[in-house]
C-alpha atoms as a PDB file:
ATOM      1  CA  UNK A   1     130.642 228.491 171.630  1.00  0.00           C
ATOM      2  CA  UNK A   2     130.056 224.663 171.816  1.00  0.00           C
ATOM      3  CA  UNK A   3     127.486 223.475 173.644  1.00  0.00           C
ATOM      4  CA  UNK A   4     127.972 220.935 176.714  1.00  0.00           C
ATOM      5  CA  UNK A   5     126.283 217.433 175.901  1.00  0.00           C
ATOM      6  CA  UNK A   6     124.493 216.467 179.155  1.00  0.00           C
ATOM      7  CA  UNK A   7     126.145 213.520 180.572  1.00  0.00           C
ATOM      8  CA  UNK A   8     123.079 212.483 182.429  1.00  0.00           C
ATOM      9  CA  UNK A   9     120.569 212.478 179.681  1.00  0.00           C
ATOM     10  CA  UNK A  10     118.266 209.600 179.608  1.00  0.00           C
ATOM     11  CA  UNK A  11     117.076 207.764 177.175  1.00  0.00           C
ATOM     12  CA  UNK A  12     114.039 206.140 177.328  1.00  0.00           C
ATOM     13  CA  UNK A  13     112.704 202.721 175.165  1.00  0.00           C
ATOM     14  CA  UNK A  14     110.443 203.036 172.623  1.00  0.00           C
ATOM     15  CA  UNK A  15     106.593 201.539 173.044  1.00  0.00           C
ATOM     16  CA  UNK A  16     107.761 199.320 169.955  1.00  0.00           C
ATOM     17  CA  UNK A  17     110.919 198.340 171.744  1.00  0.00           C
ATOM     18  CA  UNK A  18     108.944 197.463 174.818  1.00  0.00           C
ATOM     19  CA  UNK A  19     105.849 195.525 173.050  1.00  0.00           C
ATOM     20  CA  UNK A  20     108.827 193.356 171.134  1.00  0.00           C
ATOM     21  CA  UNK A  21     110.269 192.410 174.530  1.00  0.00           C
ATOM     22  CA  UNK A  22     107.071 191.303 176.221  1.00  0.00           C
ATOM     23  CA  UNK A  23     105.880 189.478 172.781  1.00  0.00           C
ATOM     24  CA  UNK A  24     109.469 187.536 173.262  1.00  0.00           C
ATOM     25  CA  UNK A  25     108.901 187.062 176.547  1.00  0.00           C
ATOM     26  CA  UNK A  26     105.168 185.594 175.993  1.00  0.00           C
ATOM     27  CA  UNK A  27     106.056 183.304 173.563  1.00  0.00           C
ATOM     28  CA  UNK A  28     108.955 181.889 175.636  1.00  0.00           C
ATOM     29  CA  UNK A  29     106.345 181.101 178.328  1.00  0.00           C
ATOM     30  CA  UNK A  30     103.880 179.699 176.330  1.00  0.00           C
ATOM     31  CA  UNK A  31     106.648 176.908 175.510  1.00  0.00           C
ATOM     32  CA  UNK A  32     108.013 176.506 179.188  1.00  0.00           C
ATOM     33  CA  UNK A  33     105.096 176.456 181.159  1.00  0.00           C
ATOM     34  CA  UNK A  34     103.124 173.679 179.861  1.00  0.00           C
ATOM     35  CA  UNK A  35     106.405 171.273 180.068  1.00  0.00           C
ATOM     36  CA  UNK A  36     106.632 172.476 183.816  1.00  0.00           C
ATOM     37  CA  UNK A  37     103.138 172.207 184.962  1.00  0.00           C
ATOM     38  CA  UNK A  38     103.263 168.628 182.815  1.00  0.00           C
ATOM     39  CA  UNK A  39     105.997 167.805 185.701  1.00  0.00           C
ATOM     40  CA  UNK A  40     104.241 168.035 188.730  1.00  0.00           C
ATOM     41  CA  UNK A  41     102.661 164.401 188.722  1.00  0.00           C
ATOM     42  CA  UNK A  42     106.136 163.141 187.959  1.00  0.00           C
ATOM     43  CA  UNK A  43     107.777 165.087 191.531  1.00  0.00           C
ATOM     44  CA  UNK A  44     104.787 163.753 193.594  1.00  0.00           C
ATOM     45  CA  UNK A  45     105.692 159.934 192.339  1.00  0.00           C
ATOM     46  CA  UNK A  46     109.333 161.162 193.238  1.00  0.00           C
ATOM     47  CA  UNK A  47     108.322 162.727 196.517  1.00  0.00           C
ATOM     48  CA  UNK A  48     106.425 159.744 197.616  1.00  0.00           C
ATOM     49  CA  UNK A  49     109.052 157.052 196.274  1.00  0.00           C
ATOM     50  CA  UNK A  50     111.350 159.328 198.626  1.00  0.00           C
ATOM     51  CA  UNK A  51     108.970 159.449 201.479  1.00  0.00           C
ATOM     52  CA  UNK A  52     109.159 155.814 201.711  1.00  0.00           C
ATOM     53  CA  UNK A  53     112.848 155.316 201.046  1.00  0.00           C
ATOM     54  CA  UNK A  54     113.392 157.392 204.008  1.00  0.00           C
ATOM     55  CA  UNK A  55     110.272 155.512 206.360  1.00  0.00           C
ATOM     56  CA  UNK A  56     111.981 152.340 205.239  1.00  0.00           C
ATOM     57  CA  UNK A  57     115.122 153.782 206.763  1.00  0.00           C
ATOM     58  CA  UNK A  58     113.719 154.466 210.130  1.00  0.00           C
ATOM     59  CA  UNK A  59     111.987 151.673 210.357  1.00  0.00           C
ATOM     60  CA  UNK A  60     115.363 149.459 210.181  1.00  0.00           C
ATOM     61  CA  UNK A  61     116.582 151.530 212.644  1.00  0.00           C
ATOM     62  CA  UNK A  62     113.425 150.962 215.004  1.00  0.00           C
ATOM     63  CA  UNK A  63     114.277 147.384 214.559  1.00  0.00           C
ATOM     64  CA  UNK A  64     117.922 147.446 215.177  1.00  0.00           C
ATOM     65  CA  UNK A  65     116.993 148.905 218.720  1.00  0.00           C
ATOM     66  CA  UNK A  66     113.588 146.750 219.279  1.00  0.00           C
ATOM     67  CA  UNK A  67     114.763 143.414 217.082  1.00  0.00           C
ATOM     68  CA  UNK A  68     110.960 143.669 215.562  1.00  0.00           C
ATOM     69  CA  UNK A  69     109.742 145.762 213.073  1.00  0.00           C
ATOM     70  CA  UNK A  70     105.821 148.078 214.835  1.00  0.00           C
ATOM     71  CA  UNK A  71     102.938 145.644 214.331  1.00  0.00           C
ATOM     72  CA  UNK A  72     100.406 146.825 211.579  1.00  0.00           C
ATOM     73  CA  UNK A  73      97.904 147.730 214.508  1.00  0.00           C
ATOM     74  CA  UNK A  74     101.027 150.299 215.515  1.00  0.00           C
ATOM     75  CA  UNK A  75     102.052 151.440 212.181  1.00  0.00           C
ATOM     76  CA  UNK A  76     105.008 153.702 211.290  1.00  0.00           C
ATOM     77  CA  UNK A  77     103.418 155.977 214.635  1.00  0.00           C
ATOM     78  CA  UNK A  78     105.516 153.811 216.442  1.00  0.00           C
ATOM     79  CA  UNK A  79     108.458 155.687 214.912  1.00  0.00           C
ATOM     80  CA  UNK A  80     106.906 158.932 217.190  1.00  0.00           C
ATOM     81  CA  UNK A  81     105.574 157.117 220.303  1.00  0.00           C
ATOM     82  CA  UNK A  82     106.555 153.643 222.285  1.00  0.00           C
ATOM     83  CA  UNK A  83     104.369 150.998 221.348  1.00  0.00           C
ATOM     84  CA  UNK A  84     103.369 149.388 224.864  1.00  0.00           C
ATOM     85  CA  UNK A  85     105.186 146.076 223.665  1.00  0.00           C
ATOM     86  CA  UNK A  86     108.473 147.824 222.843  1.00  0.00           C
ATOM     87  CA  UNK A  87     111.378 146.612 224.393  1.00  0.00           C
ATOM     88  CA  UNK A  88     114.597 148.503 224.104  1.00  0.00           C
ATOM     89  CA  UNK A  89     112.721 151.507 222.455  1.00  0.00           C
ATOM     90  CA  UNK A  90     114.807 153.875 221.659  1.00  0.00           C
ATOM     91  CA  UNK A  91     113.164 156.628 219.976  1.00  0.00           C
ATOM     92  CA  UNK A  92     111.325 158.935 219.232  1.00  0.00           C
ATOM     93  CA  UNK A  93     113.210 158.098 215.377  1.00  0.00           C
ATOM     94  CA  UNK A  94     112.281 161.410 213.755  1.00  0.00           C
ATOM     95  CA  UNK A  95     111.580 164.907 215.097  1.00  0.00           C
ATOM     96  CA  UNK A  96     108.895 165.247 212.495  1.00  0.00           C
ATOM     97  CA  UNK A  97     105.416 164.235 212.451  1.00  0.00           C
ATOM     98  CA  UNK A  98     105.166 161.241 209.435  1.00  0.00           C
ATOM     99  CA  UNK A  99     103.658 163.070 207.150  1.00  0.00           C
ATOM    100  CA  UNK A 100     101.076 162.208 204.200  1.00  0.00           C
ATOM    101  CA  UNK A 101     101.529 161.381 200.847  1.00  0.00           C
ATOM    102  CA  UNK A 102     101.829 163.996 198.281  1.00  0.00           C
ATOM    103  CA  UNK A 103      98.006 163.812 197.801  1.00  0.00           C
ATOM    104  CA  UNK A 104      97.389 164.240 201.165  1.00  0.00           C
ATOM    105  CA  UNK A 105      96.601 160.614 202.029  1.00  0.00           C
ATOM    106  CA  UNK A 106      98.266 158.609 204.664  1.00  0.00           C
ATOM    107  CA  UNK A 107     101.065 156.308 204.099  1.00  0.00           C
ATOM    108  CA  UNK A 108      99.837 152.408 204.409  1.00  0.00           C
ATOM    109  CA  UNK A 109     101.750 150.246 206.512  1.00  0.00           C
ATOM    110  CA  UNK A 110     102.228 146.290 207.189  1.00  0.00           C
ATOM    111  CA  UNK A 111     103.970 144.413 208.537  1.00  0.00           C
ATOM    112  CA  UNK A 112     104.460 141.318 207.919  1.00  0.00           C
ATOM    113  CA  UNK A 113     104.080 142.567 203.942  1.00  0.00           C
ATOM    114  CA  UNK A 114     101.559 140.296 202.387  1.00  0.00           C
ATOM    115  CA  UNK A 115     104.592 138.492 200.351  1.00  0.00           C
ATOM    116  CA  UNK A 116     106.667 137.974 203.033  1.00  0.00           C
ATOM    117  CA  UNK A 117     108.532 141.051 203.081  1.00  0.00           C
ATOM    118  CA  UNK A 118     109.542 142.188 206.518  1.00  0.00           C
ATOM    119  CA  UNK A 119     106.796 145.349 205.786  1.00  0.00           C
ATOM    120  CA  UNK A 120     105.225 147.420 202.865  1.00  0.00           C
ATOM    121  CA  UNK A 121     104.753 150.907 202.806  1.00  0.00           C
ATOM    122  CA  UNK A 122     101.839 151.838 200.469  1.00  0.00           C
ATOM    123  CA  UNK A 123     101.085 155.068 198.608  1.00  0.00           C
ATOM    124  CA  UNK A 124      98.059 154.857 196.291  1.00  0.00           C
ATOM    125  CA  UNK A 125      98.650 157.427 194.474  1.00  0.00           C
ATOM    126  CA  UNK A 126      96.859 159.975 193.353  1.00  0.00           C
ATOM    127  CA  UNK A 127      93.561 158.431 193.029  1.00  0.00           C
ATOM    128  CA  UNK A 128      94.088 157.285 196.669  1.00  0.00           C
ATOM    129  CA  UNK A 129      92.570 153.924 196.186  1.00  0.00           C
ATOM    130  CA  UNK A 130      94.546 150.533 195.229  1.00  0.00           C
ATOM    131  CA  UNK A 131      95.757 149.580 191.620  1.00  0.00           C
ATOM    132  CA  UNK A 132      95.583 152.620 189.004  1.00  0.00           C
ATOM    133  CA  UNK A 133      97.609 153.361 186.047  1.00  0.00           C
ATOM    134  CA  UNK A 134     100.388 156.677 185.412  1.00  0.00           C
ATOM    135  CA  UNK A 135      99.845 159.266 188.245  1.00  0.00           C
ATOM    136  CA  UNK A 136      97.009 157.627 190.189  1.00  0.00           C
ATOM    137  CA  UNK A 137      99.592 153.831 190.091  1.00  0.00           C
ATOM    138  CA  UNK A 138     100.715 152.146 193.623  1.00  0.00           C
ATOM    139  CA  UNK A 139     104.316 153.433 194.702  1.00  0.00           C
ATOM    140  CA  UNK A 140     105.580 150.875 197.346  1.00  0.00           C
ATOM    141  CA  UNK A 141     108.641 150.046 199.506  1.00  0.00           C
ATOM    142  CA  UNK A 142     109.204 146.746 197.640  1.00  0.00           C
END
């Protein structure tokens, strides 16, 4: 009499099988990782470059309404509260608090910009003090 073959039988990997996969699997992340964790200065530059693009955005808008850009004394606050010498305020211009740079520093405003610019928005980077080269370099709205 034949014997029935189990349809359910399992079958299990060998510790071989299972040390070749996690070798794989180590040297795959040995050549990922350091690429990604090499990326993270280049998304704060792109975070705070965005930061500002969007600032810059609300702060035309402030004008539009107010036909002056917030004083440096002010600063891109103004966006959250009326200024006392805001005329046709119109705000609050975003629902969100501004938030720091990507290093935790706050943005710099002025306004007039020192070269004539209608403003300048200022992160200093990582190094949080002006000038600096690579991740701690100025990112401005000019």
């Amino acid at each position: 009499m034949k014997q029935k073959k189990n349809l359910f039988a399992r079958r299990a990997f060998t510790l071989i099988e299972l040390l070749v996969v996690i070798l794989i699997l180590a040297i795959l992340a040995a050549l990922i990782v350091p690429r990604v964790v090499g990326r993270t200065g280049d998304a704060k530059r792109a975070k705070a470059a965005s930061d500002i693009a969007t600032l810059s955005s609300l702060l035309s808008q402030y004008r539009l309404d107010t036909d002056a850009f917030p004083t440096t004394e002010d600063g891109l606050y103004a966006l959250r509260v009326q200024p006392a010498d805001a005329q046709n305020w119109r705000g609050p211009y975003t629902s969100k608090d501004i938030p720091p740079d990507p290093w935790g520093n706050e943005y710099v405003y002025e306004s007039p910009g020192p070269n004539g610019e209608d403003f300048l928005i200022i992160s200093y980077g990582s190094d949080g003090a002006p000038g600096g080269e690579g991740e701690a370099a100025d990112i401005t709205s000019e």
